[in-house]
PDB file of N, CA and C in Angstrom:
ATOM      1  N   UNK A   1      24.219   2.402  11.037  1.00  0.00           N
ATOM      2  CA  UNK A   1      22.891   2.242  11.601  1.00  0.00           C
ATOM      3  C   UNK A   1      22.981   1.211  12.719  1.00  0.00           C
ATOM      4  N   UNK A   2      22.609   1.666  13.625  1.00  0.00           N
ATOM      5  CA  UNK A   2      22.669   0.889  15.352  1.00  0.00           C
ATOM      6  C   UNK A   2      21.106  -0.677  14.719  1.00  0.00           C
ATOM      7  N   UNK A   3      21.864  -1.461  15.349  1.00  0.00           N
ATOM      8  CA  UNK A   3      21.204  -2.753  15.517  1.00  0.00           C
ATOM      9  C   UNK A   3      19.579  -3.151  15.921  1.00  0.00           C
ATOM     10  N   UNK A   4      19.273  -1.815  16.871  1.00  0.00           N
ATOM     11  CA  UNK A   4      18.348  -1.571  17.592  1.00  0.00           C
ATOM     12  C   UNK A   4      17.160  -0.285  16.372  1.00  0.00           C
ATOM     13  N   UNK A   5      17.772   0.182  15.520  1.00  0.00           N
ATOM     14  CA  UNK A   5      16.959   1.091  14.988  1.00  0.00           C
ATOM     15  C   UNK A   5      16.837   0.009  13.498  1.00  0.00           C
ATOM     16  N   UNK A   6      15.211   0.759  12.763  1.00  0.00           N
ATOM     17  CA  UNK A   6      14.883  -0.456  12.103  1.00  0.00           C
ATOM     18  C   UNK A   6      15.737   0.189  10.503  1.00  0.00           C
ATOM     19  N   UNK A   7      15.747  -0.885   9.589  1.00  0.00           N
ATOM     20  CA  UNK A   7      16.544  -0.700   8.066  1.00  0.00           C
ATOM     21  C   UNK A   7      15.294   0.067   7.301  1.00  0.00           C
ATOM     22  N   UNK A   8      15.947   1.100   6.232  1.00  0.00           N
ATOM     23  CA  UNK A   8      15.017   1.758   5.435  1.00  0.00           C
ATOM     24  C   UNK A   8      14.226   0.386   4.762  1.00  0.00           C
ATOM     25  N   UNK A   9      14.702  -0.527   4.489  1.00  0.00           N
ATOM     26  CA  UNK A   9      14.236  -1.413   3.819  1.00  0.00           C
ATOM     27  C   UNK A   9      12.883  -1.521   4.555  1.00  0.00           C
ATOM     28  N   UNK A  10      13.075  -1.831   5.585  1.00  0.00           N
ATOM     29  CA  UNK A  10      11.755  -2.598   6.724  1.00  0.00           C
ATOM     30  C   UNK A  10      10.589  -1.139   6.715  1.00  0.00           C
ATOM     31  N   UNK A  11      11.022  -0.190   6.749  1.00  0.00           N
ATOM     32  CA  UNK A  11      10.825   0.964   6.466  1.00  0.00           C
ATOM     33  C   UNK A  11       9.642   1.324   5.334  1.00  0.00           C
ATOM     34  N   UNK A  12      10.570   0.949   4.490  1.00  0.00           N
ATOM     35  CA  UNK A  12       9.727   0.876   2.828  1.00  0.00           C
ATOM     36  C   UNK A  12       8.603  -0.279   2.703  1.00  0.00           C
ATOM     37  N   UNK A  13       9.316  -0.761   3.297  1.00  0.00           N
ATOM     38  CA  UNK A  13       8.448  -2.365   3.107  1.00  0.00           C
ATOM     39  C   UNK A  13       7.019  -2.082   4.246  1.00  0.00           C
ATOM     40  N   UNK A  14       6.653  -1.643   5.023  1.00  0.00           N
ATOM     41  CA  UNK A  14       5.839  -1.241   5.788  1.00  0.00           C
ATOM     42  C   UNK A  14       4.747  -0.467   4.966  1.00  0.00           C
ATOM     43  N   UNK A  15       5.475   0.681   4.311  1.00  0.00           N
ATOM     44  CA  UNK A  15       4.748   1.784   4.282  1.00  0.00           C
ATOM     45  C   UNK A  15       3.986   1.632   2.602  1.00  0.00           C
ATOM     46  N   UNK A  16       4.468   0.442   1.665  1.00  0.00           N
ATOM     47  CA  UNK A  16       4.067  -0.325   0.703  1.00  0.00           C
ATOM     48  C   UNK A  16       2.617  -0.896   0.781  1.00  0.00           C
ATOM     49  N   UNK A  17       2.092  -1.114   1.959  1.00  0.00           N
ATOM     50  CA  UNK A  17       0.807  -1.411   1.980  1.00  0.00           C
ATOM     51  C   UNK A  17       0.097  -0.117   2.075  1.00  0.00           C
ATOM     52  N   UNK A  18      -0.989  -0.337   1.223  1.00  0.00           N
ATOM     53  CA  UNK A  18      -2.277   0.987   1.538  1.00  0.00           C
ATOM     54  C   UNK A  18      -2.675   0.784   3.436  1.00  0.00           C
ATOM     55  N   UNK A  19      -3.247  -0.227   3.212  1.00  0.00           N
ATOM     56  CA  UNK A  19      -3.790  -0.436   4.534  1.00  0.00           C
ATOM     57  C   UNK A  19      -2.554   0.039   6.170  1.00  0.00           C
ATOM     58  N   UNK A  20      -1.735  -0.166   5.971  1.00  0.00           N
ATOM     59  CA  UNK A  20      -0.606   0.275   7.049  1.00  0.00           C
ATOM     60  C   UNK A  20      -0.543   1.556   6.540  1.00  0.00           C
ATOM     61  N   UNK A  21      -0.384   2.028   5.766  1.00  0.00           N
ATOM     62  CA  UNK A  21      -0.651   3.767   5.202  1.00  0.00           C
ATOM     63  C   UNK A  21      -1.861   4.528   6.074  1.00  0.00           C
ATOM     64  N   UNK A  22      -2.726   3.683   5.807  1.00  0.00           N
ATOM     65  CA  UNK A  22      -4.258   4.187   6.521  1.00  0.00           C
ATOM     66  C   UNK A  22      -4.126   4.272   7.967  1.00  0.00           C
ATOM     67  N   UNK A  23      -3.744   2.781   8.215  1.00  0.00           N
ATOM     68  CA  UNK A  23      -3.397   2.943  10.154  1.00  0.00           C
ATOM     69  C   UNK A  23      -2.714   3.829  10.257  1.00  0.00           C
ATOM     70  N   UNK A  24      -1.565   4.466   9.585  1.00  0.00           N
ATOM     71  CA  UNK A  24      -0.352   5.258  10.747  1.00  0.00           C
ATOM     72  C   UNK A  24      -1.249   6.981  10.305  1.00  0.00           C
ATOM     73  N   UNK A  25      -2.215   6.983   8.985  1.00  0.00           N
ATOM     74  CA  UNK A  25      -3.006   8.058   9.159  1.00  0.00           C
ATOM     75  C   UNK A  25      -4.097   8.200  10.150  1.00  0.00           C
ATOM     76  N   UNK A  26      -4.757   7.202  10.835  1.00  0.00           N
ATOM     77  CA  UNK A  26      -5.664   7.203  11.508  1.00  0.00           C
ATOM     78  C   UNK A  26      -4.662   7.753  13.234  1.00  0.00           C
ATOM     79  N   UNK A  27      -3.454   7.108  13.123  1.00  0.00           N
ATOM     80  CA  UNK A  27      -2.556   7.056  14.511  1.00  0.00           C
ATOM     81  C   UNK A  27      -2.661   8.699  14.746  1.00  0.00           C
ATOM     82  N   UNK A  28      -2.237   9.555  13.490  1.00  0.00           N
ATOM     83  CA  UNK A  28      -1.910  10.345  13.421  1.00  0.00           C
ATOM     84  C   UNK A  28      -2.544  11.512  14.403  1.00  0.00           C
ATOM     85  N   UNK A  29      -3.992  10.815  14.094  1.00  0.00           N
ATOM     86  CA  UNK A  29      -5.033  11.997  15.439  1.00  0.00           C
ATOM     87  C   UNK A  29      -5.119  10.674  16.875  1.00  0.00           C
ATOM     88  N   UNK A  30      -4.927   9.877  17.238  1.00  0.00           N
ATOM     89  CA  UNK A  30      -4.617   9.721  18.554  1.00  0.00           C
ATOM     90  C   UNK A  30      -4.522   8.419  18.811  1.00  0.00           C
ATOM     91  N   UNK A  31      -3.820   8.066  20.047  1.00  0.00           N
ATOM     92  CA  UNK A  31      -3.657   6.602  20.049  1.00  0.00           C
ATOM     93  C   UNK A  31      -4.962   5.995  20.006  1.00  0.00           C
ATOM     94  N   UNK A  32      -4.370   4.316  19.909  1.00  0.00           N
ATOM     95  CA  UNK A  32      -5.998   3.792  19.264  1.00  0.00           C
ATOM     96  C   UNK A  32      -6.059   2.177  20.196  1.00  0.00           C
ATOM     97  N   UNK A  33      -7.045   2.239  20.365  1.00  0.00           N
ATOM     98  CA  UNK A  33      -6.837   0.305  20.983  1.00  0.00           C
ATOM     99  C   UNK A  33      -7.007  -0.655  19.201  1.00  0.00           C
ATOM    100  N   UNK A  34      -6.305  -2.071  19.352  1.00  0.00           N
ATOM    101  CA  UNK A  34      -5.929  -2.305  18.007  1.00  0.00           C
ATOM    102  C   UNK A  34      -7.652  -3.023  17.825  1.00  0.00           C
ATOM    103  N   UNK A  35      -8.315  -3.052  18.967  1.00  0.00           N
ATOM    104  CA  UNK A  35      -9.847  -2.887  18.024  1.00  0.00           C
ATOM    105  C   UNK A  35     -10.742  -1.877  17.569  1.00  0.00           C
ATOM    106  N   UNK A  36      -9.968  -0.505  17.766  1.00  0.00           N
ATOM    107  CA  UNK A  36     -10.280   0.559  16.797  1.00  0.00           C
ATOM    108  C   UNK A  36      -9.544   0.539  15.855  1.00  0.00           C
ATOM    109  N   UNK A  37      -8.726  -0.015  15.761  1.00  0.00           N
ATOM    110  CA  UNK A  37      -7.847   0.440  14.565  1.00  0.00           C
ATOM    111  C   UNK A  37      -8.380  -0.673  13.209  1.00  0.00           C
ATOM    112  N   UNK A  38      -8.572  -1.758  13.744  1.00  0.00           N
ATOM    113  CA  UNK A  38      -9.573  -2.518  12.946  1.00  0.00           C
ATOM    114  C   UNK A  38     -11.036  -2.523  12.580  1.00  0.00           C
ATOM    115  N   UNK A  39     -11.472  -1.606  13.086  1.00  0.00           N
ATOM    116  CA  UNK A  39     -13.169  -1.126  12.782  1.00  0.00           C
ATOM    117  C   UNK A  39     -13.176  -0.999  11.820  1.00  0.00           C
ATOM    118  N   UNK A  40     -12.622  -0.081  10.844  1.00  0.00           N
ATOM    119  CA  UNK A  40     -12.770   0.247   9.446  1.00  0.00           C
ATOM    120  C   UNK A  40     -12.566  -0.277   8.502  1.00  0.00           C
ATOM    121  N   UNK A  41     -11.558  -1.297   8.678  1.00  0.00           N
ATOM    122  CA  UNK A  41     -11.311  -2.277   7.365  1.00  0.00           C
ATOM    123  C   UNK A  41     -12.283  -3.423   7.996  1.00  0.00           C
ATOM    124  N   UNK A  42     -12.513  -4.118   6.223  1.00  0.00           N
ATOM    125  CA  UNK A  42     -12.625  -4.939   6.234  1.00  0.00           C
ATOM    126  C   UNK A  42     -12.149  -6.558   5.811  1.00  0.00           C
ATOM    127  N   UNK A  43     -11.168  -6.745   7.141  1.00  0.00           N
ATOM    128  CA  UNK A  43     -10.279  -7.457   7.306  1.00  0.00           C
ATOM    129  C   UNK A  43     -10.606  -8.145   8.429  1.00  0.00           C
ATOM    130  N   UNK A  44      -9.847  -9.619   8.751  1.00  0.00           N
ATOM    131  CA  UNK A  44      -9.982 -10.500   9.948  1.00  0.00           C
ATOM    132  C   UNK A  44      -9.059  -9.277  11.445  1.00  0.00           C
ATOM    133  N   UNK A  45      -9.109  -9.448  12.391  1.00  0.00           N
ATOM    134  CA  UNK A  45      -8.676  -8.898  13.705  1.00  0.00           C
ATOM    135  C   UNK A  45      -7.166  -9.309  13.206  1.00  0.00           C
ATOM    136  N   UNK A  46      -7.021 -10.615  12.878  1.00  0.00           N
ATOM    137  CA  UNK A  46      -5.599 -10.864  13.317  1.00  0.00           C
ATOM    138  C   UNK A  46      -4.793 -10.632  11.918  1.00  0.00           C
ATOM    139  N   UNK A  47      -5.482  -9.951  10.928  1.00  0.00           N
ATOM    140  CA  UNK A  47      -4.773  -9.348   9.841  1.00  0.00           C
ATOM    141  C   UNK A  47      -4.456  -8.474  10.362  1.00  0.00           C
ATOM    142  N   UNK A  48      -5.341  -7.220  10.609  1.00  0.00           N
ATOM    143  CA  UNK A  48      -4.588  -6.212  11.420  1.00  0.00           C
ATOM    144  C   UNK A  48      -3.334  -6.425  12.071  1.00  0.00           C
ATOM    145  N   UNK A  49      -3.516  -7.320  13.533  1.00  0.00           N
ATOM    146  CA  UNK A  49      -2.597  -7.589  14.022  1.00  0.00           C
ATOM    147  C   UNK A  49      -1.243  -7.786  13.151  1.00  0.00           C
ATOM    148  N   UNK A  50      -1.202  -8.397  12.237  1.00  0.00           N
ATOM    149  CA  UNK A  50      -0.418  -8.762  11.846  1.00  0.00           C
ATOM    150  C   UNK A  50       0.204  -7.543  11.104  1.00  0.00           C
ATOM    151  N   UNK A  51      -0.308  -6.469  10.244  1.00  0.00           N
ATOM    152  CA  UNK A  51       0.004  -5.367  10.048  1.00  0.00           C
ATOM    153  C   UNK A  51       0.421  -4.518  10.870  1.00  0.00           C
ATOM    154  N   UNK A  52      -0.301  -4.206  12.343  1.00  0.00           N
ATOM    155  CA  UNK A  52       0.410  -3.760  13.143  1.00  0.00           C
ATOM    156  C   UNK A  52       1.618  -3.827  13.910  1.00  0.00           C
ATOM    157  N   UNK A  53       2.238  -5.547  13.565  1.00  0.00           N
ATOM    158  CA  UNK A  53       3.528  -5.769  13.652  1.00  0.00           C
ATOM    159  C   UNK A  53       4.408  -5.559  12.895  1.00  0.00           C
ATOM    160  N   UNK A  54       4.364  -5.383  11.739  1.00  0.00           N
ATOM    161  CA  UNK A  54       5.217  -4.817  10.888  1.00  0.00           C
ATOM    162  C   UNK A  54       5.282  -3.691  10.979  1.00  0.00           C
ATOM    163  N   UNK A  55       4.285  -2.529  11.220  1.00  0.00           N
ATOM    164  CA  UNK A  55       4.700  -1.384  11.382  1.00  0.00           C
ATOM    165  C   UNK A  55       5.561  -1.361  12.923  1.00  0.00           C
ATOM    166  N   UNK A  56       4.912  -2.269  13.634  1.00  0.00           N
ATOM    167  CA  UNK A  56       5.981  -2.227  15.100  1.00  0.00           C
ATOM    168  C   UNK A  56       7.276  -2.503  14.848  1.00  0.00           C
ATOM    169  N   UNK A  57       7.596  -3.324  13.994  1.00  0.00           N
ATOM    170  CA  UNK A  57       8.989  -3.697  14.093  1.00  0.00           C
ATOM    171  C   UNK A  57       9.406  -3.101  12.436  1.00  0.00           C
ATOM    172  N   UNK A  58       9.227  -1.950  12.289  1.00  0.00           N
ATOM    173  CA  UNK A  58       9.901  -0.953  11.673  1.00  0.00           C
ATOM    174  C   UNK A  58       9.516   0.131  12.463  1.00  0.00           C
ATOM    175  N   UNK A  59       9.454  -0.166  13.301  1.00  0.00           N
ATOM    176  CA  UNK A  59       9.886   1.133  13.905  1.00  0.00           C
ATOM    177  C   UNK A  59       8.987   2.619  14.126  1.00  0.00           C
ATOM    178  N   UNK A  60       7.507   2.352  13.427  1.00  0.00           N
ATOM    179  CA  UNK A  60       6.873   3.552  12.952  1.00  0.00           C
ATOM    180  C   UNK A  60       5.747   3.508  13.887  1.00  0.00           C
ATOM    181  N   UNK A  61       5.399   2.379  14.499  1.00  0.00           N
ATOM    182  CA  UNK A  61       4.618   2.048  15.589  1.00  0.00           C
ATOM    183  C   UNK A  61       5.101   1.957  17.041  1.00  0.00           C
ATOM    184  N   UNK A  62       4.124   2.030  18.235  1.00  0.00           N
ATOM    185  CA  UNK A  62       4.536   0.965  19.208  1.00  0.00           C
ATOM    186  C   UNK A  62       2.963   0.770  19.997  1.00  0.00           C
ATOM    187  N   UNK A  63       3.573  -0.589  20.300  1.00  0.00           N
ATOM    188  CA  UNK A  63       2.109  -1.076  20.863  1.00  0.00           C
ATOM    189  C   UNK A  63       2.348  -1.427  22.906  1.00  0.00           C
ATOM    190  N   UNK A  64       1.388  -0.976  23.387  1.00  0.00           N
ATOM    191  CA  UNK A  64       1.690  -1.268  24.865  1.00  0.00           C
ATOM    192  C   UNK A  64       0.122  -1.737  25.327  1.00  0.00           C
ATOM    193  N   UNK A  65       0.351  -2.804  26.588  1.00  0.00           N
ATOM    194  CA  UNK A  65      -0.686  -3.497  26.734  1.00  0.00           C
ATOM    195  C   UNK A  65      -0.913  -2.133  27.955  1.00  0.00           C
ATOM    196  N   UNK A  66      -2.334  -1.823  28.455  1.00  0.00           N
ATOM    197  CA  UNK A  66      -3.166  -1.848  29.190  1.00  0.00           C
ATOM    198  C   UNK A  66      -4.006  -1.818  29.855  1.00  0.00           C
ATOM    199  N   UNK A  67      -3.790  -3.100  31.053  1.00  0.00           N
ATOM    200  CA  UNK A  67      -4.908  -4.045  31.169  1.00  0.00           C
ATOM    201  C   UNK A  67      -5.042  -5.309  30.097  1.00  0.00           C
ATOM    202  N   UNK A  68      -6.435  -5.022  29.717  1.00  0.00           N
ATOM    203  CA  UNK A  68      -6.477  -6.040  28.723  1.00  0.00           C
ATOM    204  C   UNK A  68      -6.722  -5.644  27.321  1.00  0.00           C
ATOM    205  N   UNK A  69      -6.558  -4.303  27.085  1.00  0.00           N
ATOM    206  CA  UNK A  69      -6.293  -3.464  26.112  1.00  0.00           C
ATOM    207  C   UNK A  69      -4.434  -3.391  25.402  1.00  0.00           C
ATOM    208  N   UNK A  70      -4.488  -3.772  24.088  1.00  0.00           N
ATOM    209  CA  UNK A  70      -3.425  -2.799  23.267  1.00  0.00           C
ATOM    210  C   UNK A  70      -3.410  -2.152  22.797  1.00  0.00           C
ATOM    211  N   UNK A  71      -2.994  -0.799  22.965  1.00  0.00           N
ATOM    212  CA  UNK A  71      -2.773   0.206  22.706  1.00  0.00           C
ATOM    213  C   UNK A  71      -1.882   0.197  21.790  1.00  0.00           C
ATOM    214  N   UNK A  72      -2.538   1.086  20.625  1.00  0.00           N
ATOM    215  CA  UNK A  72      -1.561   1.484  19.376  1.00  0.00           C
ATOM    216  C   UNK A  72      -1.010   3.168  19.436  1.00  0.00           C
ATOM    217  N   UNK A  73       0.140   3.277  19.041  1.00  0.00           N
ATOM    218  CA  UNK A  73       0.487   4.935  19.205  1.00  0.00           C
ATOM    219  C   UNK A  73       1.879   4.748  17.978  1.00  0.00           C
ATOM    220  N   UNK A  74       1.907   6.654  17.612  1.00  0.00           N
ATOM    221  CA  UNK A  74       2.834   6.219  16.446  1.00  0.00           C
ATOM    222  C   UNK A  74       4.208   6.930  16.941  1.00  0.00           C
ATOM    223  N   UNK A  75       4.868   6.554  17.058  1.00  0.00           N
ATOM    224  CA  UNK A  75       6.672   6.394  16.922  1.00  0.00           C
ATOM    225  C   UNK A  75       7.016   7.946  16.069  1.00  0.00           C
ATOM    226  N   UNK A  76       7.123   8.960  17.544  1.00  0.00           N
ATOM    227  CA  UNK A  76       7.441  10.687  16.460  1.00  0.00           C
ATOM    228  C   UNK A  76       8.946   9.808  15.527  1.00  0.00           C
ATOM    229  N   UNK A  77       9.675   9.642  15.643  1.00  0.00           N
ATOM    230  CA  UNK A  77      11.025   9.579  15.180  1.00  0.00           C
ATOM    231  C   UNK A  77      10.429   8.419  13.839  1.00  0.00           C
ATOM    232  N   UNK A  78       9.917   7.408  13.821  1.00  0.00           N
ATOM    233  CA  UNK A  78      10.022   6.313  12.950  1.00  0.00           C
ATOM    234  C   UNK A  78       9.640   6.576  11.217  1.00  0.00           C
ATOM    235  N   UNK A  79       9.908   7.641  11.243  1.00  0.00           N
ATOM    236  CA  UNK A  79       9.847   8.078   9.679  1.00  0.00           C
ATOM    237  C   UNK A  79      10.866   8.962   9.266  1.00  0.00           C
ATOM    238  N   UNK A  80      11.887   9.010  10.521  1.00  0.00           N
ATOM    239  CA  UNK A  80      12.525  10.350  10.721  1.00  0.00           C
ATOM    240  C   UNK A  80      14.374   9.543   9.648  1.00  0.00           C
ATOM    241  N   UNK A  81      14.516   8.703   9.467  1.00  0.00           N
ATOM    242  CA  UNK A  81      15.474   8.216   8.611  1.00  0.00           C
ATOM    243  C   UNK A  81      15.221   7.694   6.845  1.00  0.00           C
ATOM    244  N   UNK A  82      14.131   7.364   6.764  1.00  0.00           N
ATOM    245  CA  UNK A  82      13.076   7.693   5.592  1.00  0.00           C
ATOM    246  C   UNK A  82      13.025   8.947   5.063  1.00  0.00           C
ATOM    247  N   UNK A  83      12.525   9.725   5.733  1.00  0.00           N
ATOM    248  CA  UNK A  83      12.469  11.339   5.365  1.00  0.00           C
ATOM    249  C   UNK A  83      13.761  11.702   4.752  1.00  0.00           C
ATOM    250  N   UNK A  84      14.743  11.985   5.741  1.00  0.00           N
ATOM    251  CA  UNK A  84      16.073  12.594   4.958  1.00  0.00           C
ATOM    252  C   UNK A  84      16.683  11.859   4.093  1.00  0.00           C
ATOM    253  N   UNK A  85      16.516  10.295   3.789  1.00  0.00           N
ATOM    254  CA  UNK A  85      16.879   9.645   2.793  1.00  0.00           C
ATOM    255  C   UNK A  85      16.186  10.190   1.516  1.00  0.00           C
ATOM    256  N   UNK A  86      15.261  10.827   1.412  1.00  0.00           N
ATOM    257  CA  UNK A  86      14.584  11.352   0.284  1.00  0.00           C
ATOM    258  C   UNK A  86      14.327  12.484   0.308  1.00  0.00           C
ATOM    259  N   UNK A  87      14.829  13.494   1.436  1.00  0.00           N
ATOM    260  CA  UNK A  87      15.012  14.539   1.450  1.00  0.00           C
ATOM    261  C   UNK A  87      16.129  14.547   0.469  1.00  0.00           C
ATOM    262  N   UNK A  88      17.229  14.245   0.181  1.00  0.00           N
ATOM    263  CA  UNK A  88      17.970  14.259  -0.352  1.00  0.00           C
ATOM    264  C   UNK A  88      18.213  13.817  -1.400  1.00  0.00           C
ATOM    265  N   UNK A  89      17.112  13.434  -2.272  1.00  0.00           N
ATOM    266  CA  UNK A  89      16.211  13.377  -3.805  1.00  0.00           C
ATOM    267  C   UNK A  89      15.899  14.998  -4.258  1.00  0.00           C
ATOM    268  N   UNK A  90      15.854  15.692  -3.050  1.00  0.00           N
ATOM    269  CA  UNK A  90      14.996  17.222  -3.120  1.00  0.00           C
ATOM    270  C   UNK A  90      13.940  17.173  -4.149  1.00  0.00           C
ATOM    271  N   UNK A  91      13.817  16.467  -5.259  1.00  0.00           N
ATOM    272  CA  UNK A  91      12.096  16.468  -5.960  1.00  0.00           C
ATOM    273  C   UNK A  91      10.920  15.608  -5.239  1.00  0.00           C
ATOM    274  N   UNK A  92      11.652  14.807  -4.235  1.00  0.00           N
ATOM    275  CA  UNK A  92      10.347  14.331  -3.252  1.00  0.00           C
ATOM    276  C   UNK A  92      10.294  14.646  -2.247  1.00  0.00           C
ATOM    277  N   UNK A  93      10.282  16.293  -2.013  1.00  0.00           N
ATOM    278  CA  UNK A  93       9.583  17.019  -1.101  1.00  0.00           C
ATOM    279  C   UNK A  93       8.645  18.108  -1.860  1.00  0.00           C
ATOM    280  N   UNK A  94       7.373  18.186  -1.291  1.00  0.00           N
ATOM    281  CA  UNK A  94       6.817  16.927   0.282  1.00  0.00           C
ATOM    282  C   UNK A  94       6.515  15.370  -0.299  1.00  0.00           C
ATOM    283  N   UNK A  95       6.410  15.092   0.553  1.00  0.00           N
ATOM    284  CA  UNK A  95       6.419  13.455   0.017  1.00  0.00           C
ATOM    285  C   UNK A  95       5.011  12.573  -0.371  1.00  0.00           C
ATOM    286  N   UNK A  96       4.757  12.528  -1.183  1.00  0.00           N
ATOM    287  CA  UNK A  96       3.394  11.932  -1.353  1.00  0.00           C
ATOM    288  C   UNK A  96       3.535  10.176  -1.527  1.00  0.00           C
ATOM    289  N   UNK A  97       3.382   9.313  -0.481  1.00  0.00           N
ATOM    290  CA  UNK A  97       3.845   8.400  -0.657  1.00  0.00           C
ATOM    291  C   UNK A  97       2.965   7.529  -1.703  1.00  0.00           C
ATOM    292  N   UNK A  98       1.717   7.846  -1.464  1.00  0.00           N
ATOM    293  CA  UNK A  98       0.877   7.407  -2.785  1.00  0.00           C
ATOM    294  C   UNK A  98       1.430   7.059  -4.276  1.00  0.00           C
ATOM    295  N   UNK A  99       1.949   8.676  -4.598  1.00  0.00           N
ATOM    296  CA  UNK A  99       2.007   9.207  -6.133  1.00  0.00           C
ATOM    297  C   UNK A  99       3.264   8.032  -5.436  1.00  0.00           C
ATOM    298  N   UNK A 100       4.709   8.245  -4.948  1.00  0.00           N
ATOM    299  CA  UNK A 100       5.935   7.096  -5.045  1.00  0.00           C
ATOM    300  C   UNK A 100       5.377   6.074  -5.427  1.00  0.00           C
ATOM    301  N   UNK A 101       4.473   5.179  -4.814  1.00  0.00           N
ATOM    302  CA  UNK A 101       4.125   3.798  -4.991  1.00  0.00           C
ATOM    303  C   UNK A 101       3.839   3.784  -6.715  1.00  0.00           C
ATOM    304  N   UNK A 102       2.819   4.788  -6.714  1.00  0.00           N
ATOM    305  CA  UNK A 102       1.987   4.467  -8.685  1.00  0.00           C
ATOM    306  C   UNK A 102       3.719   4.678  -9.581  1.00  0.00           C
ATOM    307  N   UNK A 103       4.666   5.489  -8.985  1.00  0.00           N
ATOM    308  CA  UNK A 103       5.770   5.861  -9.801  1.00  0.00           C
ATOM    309  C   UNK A 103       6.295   4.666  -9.567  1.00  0.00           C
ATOM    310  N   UNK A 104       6.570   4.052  -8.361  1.00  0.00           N
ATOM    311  CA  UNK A 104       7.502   2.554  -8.501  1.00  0.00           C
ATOM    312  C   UNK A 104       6.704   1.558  -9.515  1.00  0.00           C
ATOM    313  N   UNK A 105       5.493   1.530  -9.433  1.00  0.00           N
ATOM    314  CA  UNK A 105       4.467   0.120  -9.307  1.00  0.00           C
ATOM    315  C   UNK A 105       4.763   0.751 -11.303  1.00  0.00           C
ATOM    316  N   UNK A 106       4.668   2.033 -11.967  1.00  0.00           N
ATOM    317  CA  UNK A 106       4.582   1.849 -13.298  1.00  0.00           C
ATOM    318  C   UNK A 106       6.079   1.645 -13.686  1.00  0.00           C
ATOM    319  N   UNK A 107       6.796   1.847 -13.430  1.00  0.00           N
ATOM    320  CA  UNK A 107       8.419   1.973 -13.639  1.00  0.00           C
ATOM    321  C   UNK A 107       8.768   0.518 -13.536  1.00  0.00           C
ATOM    322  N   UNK A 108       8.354  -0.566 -12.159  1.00  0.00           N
ATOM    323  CA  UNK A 108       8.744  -1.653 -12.429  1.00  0.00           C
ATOM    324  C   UNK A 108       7.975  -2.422 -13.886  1.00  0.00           C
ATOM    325  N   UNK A 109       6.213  -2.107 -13.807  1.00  0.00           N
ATOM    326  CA  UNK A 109       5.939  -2.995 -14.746  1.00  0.00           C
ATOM    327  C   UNK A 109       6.286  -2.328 -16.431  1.00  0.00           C
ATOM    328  N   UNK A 110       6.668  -0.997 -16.468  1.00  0.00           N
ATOM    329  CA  UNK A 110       7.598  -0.574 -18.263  1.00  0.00           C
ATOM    330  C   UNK A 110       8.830  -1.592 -18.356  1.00  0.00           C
ATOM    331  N   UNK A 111       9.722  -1.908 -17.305  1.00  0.00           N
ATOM    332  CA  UNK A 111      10.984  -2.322 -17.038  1.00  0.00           C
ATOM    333  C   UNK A 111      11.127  -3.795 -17.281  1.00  0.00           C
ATOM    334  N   UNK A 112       9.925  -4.438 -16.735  1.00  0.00           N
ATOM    335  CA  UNK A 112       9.880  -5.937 -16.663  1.00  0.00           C
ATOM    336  C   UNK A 112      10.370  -6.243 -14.875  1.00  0.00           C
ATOM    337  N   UNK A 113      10.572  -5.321 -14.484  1.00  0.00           N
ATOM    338  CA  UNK A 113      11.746  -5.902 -13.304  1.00  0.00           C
ATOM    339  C   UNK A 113      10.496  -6.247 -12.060  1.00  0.00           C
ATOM    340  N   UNK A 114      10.911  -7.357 -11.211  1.00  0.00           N
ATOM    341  CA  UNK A 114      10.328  -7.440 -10.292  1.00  0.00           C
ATOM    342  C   UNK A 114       8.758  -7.707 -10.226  1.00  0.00           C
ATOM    343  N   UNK A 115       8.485  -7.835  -9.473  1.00  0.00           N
ATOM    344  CA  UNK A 115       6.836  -8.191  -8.847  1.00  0.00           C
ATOM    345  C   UNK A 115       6.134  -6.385  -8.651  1.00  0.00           C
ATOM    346  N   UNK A 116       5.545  -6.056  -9.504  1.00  0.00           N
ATOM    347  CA  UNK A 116       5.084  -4.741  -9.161  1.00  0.00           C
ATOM    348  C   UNK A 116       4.121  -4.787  -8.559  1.00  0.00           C
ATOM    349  N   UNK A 117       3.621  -6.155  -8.078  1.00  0.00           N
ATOM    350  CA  UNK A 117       2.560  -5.957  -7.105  1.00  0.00           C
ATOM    351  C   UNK A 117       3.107  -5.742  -5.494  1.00  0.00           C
TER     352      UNK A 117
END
């Protein structure tokens, strides 16, 4: 994996929040300025922001200024090393990342292991 492309980890770790789930569904029908993308929650501006950097720097986002507008748009490829990593599970296709999370989140807390929050 090139230096420049992001780790499944950063990957996973992104797509773990509901709320970054919601943004890259909202991306999905068209780019957005990041004060549309914050209309709907109810969250501070610079939470968003701050969500929208993590999805930027995994790779699943990108943000471009202009003017005095940022523009949010979603990254065709940035799910595209994710995918075949679990393509190759073949029982998680199609992928419901939801149902994954409730399957991690009950599996860690039967196990003891980890922070299942």
């Amino acid at each position: 994996m090139s230096a420049a492309q992001p780790s499944l980890d950063a990957i996973f770790a992104a797509l773990a929040d509901p709320t970054r789930r919601a943004i890259l569904s909202m991306l999905l029908e068209d780019d957005m300025a990041v004060t549309d993308v914050a209309a709907p929650f109810q969250v501070s501006l610079a939470a968003i922001s701050k969500h929208l950097s993590v999805l930027a720097a995994a790779g699943l986002i990108r943000q471009e200024r202009r003017g005095r507008i940022i523009w949010c748009k979603l990254e065709p490829d940035g799910l595209r090393s994710a995918s075949v990593w679990m393509q190759g599970f073949g029982q998680f296709e199609p992928v419901d990342l939801d149902d994954f999370e409730r399957f991690l989140h009950q599996t860690l807390s039967q196990t003891g292991e980890g922070n299942p929050e």
